[in-house]
Structures are given as structure tokens and as C-alpha cells.
C-alpha atoms as a PDB file:
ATOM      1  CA  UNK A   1       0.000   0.000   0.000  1.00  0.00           C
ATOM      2  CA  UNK A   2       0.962   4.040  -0.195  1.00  0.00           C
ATOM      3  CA  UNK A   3       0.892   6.350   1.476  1.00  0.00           C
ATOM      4  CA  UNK A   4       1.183   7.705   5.148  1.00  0.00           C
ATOM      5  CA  UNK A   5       0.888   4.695   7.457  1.00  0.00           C
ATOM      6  CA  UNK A   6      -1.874   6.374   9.668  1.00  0.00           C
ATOM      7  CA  UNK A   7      -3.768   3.008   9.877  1.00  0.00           C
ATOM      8  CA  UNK A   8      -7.071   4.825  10.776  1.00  0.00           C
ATOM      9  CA  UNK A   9      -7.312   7.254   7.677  1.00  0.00           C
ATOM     10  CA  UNK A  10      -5.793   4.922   4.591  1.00  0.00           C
ATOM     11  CA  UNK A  11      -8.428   2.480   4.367  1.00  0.00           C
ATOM     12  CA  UNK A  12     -10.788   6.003   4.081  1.00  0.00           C
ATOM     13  CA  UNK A  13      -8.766   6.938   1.436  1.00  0.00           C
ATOM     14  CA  UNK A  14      -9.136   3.474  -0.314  1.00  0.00           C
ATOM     15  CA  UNK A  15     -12.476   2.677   0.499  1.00  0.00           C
ATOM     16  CA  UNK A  16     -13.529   6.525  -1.058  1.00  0.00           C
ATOM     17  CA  UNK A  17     -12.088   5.777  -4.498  1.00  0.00           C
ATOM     18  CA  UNK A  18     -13.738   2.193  -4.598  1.00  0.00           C
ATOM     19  CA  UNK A  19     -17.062   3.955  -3.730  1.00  0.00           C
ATOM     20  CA  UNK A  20     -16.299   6.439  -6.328  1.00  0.00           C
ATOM     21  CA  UNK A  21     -15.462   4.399  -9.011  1.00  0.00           C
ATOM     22  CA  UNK A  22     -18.805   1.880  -7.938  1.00  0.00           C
ATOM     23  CA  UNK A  23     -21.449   4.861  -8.198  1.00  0.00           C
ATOM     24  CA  UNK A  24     -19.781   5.953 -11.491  1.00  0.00           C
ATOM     25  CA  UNK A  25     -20.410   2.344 -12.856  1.00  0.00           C
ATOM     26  CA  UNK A  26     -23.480   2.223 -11.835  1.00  0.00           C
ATOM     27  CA  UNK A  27     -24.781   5.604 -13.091  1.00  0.00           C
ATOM     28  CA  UNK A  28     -23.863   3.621 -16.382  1.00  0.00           C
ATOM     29  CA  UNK A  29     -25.020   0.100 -15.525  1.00  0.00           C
ATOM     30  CA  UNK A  30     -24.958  -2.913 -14.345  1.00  0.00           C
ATOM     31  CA  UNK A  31     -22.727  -5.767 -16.332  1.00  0.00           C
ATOM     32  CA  UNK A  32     -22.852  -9.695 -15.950  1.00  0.00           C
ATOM     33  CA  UNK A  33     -22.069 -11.507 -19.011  1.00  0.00           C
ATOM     34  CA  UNK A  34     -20.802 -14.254 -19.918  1.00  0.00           C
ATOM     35  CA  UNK A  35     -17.654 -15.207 -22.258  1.00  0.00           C
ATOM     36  CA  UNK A  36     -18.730 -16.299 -25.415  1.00  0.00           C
ATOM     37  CA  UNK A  37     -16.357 -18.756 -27.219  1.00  0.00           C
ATOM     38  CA  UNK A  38     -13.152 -20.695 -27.013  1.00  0.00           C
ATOM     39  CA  UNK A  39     -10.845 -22.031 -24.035  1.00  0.00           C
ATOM     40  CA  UNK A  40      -9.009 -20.126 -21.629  1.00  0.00           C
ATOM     41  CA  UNK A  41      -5.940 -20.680 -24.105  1.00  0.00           C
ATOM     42  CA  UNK A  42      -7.747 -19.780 -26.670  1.00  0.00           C
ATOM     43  CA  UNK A  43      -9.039 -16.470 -25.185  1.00  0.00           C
ATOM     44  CA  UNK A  44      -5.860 -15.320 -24.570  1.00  0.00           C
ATOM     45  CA  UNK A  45      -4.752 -16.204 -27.684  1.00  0.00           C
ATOM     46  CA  UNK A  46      -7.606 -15.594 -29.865  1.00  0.00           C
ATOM     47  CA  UNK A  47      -8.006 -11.768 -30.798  1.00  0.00           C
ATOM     48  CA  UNK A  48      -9.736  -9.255 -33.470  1.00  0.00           C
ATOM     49  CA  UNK A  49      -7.220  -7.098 -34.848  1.00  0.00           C
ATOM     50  CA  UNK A  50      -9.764  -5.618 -37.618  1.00  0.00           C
ATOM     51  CA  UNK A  51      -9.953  -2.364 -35.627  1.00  0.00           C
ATOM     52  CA  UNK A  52      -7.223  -1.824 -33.817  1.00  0.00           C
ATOM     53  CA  UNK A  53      -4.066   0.773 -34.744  1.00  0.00           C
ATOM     54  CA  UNK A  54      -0.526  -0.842 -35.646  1.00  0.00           C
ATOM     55  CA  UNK A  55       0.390  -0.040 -32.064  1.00  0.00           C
ATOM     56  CA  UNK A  56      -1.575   0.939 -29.200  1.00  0.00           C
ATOM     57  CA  UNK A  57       0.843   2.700 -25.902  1.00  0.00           C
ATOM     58  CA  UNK A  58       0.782   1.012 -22.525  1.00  0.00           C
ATOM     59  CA  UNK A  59       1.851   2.858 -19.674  1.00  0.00           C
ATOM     60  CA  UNK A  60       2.550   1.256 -16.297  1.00  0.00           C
ATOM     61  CA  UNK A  61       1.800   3.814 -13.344  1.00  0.00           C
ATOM     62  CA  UNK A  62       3.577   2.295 -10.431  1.00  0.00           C
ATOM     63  CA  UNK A  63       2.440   4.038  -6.395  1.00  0.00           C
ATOM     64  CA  UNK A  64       4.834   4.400  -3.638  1.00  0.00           C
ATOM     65  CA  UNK A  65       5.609   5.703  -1.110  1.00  0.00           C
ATOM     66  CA  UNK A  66       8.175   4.555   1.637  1.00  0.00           C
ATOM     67  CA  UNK A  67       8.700   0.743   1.141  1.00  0.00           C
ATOM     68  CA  UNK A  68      12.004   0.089  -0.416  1.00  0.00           C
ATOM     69  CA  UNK A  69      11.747  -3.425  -0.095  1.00  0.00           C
ATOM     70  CA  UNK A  70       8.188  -3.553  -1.814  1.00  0.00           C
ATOM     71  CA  UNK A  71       8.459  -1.554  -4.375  1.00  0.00           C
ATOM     72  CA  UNK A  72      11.784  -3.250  -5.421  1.00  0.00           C
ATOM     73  CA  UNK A  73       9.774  -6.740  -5.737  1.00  0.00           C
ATOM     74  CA  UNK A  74       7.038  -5.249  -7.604  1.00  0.00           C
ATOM     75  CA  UNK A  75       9.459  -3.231 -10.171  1.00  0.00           C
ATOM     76  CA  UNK A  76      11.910  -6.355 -10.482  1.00  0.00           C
ATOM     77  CA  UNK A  77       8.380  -8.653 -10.994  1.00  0.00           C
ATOM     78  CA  UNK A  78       7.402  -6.321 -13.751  1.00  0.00           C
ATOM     79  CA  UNK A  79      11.053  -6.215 -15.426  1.00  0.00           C
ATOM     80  CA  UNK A  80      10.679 -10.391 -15.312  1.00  0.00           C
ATOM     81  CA  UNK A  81       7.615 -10.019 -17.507  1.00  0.00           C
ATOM     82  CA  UNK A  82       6.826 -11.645 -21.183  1.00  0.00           C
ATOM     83  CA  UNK A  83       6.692  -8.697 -23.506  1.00  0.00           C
ATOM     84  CA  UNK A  84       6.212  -8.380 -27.464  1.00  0.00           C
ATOM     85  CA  UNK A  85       8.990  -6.967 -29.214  1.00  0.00           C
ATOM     86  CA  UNK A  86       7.910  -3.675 -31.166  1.00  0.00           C
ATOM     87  CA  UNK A  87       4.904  -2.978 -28.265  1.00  0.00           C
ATOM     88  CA  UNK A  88       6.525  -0.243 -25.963  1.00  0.00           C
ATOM     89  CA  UNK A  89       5.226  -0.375 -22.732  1.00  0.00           C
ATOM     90  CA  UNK A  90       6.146   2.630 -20.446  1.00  0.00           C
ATOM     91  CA  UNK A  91       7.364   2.686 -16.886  1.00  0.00           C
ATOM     92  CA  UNK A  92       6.482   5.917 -14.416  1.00  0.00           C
ATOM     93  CA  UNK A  93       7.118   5.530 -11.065  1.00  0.00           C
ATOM     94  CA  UNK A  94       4.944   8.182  -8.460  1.00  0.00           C
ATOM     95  CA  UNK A  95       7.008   8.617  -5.256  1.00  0.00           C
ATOM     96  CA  UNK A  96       4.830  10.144  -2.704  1.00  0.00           C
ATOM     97  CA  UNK A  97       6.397  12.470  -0.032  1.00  0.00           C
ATOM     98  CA  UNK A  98       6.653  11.789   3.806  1.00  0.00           C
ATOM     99  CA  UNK A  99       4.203  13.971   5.789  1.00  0.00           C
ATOM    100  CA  UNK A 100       6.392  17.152   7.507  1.00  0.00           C
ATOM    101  CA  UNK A 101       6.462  17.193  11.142  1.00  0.00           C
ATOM    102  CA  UNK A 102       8.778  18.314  13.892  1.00  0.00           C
ATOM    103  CA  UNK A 103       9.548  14.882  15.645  1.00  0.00           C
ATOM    104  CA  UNK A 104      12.813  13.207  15.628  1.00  0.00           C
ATOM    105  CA  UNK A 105      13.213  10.580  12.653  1.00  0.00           C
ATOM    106  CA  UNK A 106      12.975  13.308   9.987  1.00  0.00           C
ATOM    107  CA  UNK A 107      16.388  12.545   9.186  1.00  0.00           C
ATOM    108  CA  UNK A 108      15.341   8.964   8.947  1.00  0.00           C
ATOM    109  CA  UNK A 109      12.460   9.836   6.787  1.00  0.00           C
ATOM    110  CA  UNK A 110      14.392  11.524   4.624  1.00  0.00           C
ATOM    111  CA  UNK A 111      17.023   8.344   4.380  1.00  0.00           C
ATOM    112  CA  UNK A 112      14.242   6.194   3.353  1.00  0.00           C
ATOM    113  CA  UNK A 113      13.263   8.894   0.478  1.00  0.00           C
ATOM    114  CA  UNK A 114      16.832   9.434  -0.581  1.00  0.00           C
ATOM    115  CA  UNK A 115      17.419   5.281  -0.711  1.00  0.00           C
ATOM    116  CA  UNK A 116      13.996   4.284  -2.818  1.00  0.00           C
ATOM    117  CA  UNK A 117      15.152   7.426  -5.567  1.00  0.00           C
ATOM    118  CA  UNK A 118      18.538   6.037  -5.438  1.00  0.00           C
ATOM    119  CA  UNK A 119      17.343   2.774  -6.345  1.00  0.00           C
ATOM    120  CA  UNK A 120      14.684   4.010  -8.928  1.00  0.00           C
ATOM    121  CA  UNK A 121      17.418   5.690 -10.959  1.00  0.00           C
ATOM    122  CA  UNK A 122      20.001   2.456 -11.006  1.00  0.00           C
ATOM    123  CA  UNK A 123      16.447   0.749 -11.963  1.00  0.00           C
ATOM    124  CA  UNK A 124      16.814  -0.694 -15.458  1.00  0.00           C
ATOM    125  CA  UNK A 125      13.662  -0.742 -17.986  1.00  0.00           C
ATOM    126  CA  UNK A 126      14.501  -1.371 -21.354  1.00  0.00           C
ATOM    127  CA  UNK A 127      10.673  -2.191 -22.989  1.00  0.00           C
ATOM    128  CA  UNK A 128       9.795   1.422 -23.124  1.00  0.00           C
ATOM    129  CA  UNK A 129      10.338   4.655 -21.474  1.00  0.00           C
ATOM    130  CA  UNK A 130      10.695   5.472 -17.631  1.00  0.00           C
ATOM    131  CA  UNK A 131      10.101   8.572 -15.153  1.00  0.00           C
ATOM    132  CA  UNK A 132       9.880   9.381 -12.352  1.00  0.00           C
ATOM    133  CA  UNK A 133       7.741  11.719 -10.229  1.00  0.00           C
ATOM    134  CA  UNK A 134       8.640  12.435  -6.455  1.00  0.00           C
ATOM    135  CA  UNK A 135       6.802  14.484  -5.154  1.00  0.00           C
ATOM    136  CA  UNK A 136       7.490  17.757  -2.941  1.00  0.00           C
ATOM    137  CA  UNK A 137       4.245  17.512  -0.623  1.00  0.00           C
ATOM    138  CA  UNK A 138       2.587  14.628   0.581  1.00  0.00           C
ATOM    139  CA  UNK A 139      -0.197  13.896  -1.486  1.00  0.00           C
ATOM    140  CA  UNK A 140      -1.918  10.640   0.032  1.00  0.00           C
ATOM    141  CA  UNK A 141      -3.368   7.406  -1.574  1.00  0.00           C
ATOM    142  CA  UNK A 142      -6.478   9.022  -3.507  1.00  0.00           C
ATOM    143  CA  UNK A 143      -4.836  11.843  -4.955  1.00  0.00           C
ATOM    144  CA  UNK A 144      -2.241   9.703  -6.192  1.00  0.00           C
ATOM    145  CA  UNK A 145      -4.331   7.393  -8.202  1.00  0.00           C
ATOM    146  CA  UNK A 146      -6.791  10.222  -9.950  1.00  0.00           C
ATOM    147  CA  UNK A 147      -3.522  12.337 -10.333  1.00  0.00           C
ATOM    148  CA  UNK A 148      -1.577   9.462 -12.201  1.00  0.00           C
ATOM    149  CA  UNK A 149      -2.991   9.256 -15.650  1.00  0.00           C
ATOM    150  CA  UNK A 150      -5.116  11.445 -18.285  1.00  0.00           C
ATOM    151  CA  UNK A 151      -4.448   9.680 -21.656  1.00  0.00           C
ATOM    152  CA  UNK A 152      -3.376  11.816 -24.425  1.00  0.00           C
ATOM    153  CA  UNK A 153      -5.377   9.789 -27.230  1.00  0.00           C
ATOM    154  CA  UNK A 154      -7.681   7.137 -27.023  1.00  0.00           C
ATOM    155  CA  UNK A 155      -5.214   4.422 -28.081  1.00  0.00           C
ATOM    156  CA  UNK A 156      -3.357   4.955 -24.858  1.00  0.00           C
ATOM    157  CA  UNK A 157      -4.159   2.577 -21.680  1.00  0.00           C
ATOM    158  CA  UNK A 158      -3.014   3.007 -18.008  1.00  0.00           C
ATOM    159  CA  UNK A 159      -1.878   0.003 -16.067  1.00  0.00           C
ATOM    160  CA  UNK A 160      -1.806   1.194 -11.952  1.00  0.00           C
ATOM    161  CA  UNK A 161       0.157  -0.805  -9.712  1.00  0.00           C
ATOM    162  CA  UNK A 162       0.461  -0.060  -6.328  1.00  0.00           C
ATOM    163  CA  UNK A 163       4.198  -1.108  -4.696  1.00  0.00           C
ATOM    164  CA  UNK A 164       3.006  -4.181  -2.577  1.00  0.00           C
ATOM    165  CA  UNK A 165       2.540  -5.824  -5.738  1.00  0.00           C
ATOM    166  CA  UNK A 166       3.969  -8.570  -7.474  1.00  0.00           C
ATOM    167  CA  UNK A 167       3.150  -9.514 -11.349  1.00  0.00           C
ATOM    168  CA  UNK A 168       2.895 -12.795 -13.038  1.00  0.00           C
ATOM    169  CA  UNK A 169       5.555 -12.975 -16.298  1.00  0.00           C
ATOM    170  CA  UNK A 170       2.051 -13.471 -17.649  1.00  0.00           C
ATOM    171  CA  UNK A 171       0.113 -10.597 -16.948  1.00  0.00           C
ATOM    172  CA  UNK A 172       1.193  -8.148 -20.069  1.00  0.00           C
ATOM    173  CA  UNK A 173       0.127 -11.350 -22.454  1.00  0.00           C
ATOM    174  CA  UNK A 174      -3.374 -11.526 -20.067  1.00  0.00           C
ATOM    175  CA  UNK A 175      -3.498  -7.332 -20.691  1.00  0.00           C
ATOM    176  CA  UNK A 176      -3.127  -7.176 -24.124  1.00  0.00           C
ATOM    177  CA  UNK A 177      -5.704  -9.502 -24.676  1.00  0.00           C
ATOM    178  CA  UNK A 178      -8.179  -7.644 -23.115  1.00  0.00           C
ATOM    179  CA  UNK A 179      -7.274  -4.616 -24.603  1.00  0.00           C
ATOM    180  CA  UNK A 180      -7.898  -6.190 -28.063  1.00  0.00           C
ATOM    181  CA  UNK A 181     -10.493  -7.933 -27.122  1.00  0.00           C
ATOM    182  CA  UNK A 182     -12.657  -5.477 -25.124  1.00  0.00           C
ATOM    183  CA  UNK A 183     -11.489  -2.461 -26.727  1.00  0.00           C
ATOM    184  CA  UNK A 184     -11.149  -2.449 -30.112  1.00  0.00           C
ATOM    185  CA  UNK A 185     -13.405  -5.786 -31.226  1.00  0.00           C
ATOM    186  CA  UNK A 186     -16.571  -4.005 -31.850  1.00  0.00           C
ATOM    187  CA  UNK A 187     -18.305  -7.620 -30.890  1.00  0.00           C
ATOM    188  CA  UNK A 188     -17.114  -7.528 -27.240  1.00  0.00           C
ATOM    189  CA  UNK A 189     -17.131  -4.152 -26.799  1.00  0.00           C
ATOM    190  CA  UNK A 190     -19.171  -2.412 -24.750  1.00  0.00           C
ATOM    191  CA  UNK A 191     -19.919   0.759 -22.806  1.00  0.00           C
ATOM    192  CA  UNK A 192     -20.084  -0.386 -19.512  1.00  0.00           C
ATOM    193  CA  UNK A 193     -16.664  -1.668 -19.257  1.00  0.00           C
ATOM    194  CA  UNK A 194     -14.261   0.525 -18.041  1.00  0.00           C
ATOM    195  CA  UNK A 195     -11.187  -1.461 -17.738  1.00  0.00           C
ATOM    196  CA  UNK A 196     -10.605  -4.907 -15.962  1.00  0.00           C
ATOM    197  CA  UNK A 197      -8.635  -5.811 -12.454  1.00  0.00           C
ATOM    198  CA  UNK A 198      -6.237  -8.448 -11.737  1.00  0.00           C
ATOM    199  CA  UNK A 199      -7.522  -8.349  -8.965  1.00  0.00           C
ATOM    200  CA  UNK A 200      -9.087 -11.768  -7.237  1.00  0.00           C
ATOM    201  CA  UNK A 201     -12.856 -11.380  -6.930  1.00  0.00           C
ATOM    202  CA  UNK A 202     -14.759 -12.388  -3.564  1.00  0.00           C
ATOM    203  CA  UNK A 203     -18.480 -13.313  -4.032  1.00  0.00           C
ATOM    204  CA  UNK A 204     -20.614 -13.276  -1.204  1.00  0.00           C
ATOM    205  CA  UNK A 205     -23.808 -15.218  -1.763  1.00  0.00           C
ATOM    206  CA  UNK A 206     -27.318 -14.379  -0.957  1.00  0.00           C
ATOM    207  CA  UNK A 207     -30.801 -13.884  -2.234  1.00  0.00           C
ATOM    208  CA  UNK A 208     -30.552 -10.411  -3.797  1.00  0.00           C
ATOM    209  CA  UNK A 209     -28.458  -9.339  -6.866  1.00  0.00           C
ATOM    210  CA  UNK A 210     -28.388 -10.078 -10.615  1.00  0.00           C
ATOM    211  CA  UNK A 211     -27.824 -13.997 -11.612  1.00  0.00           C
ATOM    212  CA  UNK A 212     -24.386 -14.758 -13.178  1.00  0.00           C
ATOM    213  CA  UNK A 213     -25.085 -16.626 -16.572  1.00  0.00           C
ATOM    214  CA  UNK A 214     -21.999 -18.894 -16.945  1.00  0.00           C
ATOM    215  CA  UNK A 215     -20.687 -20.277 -20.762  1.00  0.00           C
ATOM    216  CA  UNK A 216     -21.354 -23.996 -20.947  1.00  0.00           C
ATOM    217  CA  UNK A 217     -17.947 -24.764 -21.996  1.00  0.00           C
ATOM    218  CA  UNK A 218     -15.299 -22.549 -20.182  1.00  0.00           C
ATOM    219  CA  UNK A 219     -17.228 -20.607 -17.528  1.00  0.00           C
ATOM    220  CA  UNK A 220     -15.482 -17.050 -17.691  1.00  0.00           C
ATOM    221  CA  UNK A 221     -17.871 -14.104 -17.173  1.00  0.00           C
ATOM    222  CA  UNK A 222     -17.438 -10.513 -16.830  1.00  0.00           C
ATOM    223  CA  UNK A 223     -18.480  -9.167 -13.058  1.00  0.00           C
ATOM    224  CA  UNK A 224     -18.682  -5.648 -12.566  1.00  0.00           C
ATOM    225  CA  UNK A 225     -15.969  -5.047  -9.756  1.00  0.00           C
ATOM    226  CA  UNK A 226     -14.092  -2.520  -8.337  1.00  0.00           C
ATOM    227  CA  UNK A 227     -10.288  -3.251  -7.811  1.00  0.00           C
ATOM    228  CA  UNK A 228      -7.540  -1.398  -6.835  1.00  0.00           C
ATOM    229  CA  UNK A 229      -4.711  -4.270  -7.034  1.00  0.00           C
ATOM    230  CA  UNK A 230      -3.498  -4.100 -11.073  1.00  0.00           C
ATOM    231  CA  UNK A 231      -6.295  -2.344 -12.208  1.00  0.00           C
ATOM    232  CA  UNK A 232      -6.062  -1.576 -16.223  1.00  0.00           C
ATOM    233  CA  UNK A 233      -7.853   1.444 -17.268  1.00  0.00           C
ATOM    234  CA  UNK A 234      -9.520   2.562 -20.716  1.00  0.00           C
ATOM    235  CA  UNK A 235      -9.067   5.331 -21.639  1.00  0.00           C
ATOM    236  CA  UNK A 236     -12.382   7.060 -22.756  1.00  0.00           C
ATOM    237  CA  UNK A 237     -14.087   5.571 -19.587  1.00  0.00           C
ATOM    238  CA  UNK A 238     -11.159   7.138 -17.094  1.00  0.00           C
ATOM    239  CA  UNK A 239     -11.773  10.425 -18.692  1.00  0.00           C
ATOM    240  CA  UNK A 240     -15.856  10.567 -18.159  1.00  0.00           C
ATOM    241  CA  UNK A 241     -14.949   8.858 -14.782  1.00  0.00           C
ATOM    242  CA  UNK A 242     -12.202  12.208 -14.135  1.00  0.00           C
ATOM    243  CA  UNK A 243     -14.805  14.941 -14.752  1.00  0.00           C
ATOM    244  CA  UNK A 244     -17.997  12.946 -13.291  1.00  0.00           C
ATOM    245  CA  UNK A 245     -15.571  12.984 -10.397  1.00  0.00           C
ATOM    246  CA  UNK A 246     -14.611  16.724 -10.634  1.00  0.00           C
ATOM    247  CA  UNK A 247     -18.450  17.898 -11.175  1.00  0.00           C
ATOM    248  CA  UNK A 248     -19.709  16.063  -7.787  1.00  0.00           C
ATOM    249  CA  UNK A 249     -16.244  17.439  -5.677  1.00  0.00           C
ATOM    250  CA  UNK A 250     -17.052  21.126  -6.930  1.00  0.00           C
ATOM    251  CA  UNK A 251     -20.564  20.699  -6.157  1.00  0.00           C
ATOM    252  CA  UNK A 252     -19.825  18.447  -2.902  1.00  0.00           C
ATOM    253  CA  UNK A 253     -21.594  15.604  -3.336  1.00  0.00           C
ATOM    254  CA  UNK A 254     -20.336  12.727  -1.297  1.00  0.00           C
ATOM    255  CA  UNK A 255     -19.664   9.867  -2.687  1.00  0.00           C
ATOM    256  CA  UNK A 256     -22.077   7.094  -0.048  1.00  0.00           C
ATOM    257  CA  UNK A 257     -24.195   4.730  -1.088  1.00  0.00           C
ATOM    258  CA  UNK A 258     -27.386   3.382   0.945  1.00  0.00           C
ATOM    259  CA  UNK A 259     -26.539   0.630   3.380  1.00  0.00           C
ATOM    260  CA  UNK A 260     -22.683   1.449   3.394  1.00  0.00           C
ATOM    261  CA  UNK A 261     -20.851   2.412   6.489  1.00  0.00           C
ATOM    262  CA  UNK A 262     -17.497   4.478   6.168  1.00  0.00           C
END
């Protein structure tokens, strides 16, 4: 996770964005369906190129903070991946600042700072280009994610990481798949999907809800989710999702749902 490590106020921070990001979806619906056709080989494998450019731009936005250790795993994980040669995919690394206060380890704090940018610069990444951000205020968990990305075209994704991660060699192969297949094949595509999560989805059953329709043969569906843990982003969606968001802040409308406790 990043971020300040005041336990009490981070999972706020988290829990905020989710709930942002789940009234946004459903102001544009409500999605449950099912996989159409082939294996899970085969849908990985199996993609519509009709529409797509010669080269679409993936950019991996990485979120840390103060964990050296982490963020070396997840950056070393992501160097380890299977990439295509003549797809770029672009490394920027968001180092957020330690809060200023008068106590006594603020010459450890600024140790740990001085240690992760030493690192990040000796970092090698030779599948695209890299940068770094560090910031000069601290700026917190939220900011940092709706600060990381507006796409200059609409052939340009976001991949957000945060720095307790740690990627599968597999998960550019699993990415790019999507991307052709739920972006740019007009018969997958669809509105409602905003981007997908590698993140592992919990079910809770009960009586209420929409019914998930499974495919006979391989039994992948879409579920509407909210993650936060390798979350790929479209980038049409993130933009109506960036001014929806700056239109209720203005006008301060809180982001709670009925039921929800924060």
C-alpha cells in the first residue's frame, strides 16, 4: 500500500475511491455476461485485430511511497515479464512524499526517500520509457491514483500498480488480450466496461443481486468489480470517470451509497 501509514485514515482513502469508481459504474449500468467462445488458451490467444491501430501505448503507473523493499519486488516482478517486441510499454514511477512534522526521525524519513530514488534511478527498464515523479508535498493514496494518468489519445491505456505488488511474467500477455479484445473488437465491446482488475474477486452469496449466466464450456464471465490491485484502465471511460468525479467534488456531493458504512 501508499501512502502515510496512519492506519485509521488509509483504508478512508481506499475505500472513497472504490465507492467512487462503484457509483460511477453504476450511473452507467450494471454488467454480468458471460464469455462467449473458445478455451481459456484460446481467449488469450484468440483476438480481433480488424480495428485496432498498428500499435496501441501502454503505460505502467507504479504508487509508492516509503517501502524500499516492496516496491523493489514489484518493479523487479514487472522487469521479469513476457513482452512483445515492437509494443513499448512505459514505466512511471509516483514517489509520494513523507508527511512534515517536527519529531525526531525526519532525518530517517528523509534516508528512506533518498534510498527508494537512489534505487529508482540504477532501476533498469529497457521495454519502453521510464520517469519518475517524487513528489514535494505529501499527497496521500487518492490523490495519487486520480492524479496518475489522463491519456493523451484514445489508443493509450493506463496500467496502476500499487508497490506491494507482485506480477505474473504473464500478466502483459493476459493485458493485451483484453485490450484487443474489449477495446477495439466491436463484438465484445461495450460501454459499460471501463477497464478490468487483476484483482481476485470475492463473491458473497445471498438472495438479492443479478444472476451470473456462466458459458457452458469454459465458464469465464465478466463481473462488474471494483479493484484497486493491477487495475487496467480505458481510456475514454477514465476520462468521463475524471470529470464525473470533478463535477460532484465542486458541487460536494459525497460519494455514499445506501446501506454502506465508512
Amino acid at each position: 500500500m501508499v501512502g502515510p501509514t496512519k492506519r485509521h485514515f488509509l483504508p478512508f482513502l481506499i475505500l472513497s475511491l472504490c465507492i467512487l469508481l462503484l457509483l460511477y459504474s453504476r450511473h452507467r449500468s450494471s454488467l454480468v455476461n458471460p464469455i462467449s467462445s473458445g478455451t481459456i488458451t484460446e481467449y488469450t490467444q484468440h483476438v480481433s485485430t480488424a480495428s485496432a491501430p498498428a500499435s496501441f501505448s501502454l503505460t505502467i503507473k507504479v504508487l509508492t511511497f516509503n517501502r524500499l523493499h516492496a516496491l523493489s519486488r514489484c518493479l523487479r516482478s514487472l522487469a521479469r515479464a513476457q513482452y512483445l517486441s515492437g509494443n513499448p510499454v512505459h514505466l512511471h514511477v509516483f514517489i509520494d512524499h513523507f508527511v512534515p512534522s517536527d519529531d525526531s526521525n525526519i532525518d530517517q524519513k528523509l534516508q528512506e526517500s533518498k534510498e527508494i530514488l537512489r534505487f529508482v534511478d540504477g532501476f533498469e527498464w529497457k521495454w519502453g520509457q521510464r520517469m519518475v515523479h517524487y513528489r514535494t508535498n505529501n499527497a496521500g493514496l487518492q490523490a495519487q491514483w486520480l492524479e496518475a494518468w489522463w491519456p493523451t489519445s484514445d489508443n493509450e491505456f493506463a496500467f496502476i500498480v500499487e508497490d506491494d505488488l507482485e506480477l505474473s511474467p504473464l500478466y502483459y500477455k493476459v493485458l493485451r488480450s483484453l485490450i484487443l479484445n474489449y477495446y477495439y473488437d466491436a463484438s465484445n465491446y461495450s460501454p459499460y466496461i471501463y477497464g478490468a482488475t487483476l484483482q481476485r474477486p470475492r463473491f458473497v452469496p445471498g438472495k438479492h443481486g443479478n444472476k451470473l449466466q456462466l458459458d457452458s464450456g469454459i465458464q469465464l464471465f465478466l463481473y462488474q468489480l471494483v479493484g484497486t490491485w493491477g487495475q487496467l484502465l480505458f481510456p475514454k471511460p477514465w476520462k468521463e470517470f475524471r470529470l464525473w468525479y470533478d463535477e460532484h467534488k465542486a458541487k460536494g456531493i459525497k460519494p455514499l451509497l445506501d446501506g454502506m458504512a465508512i
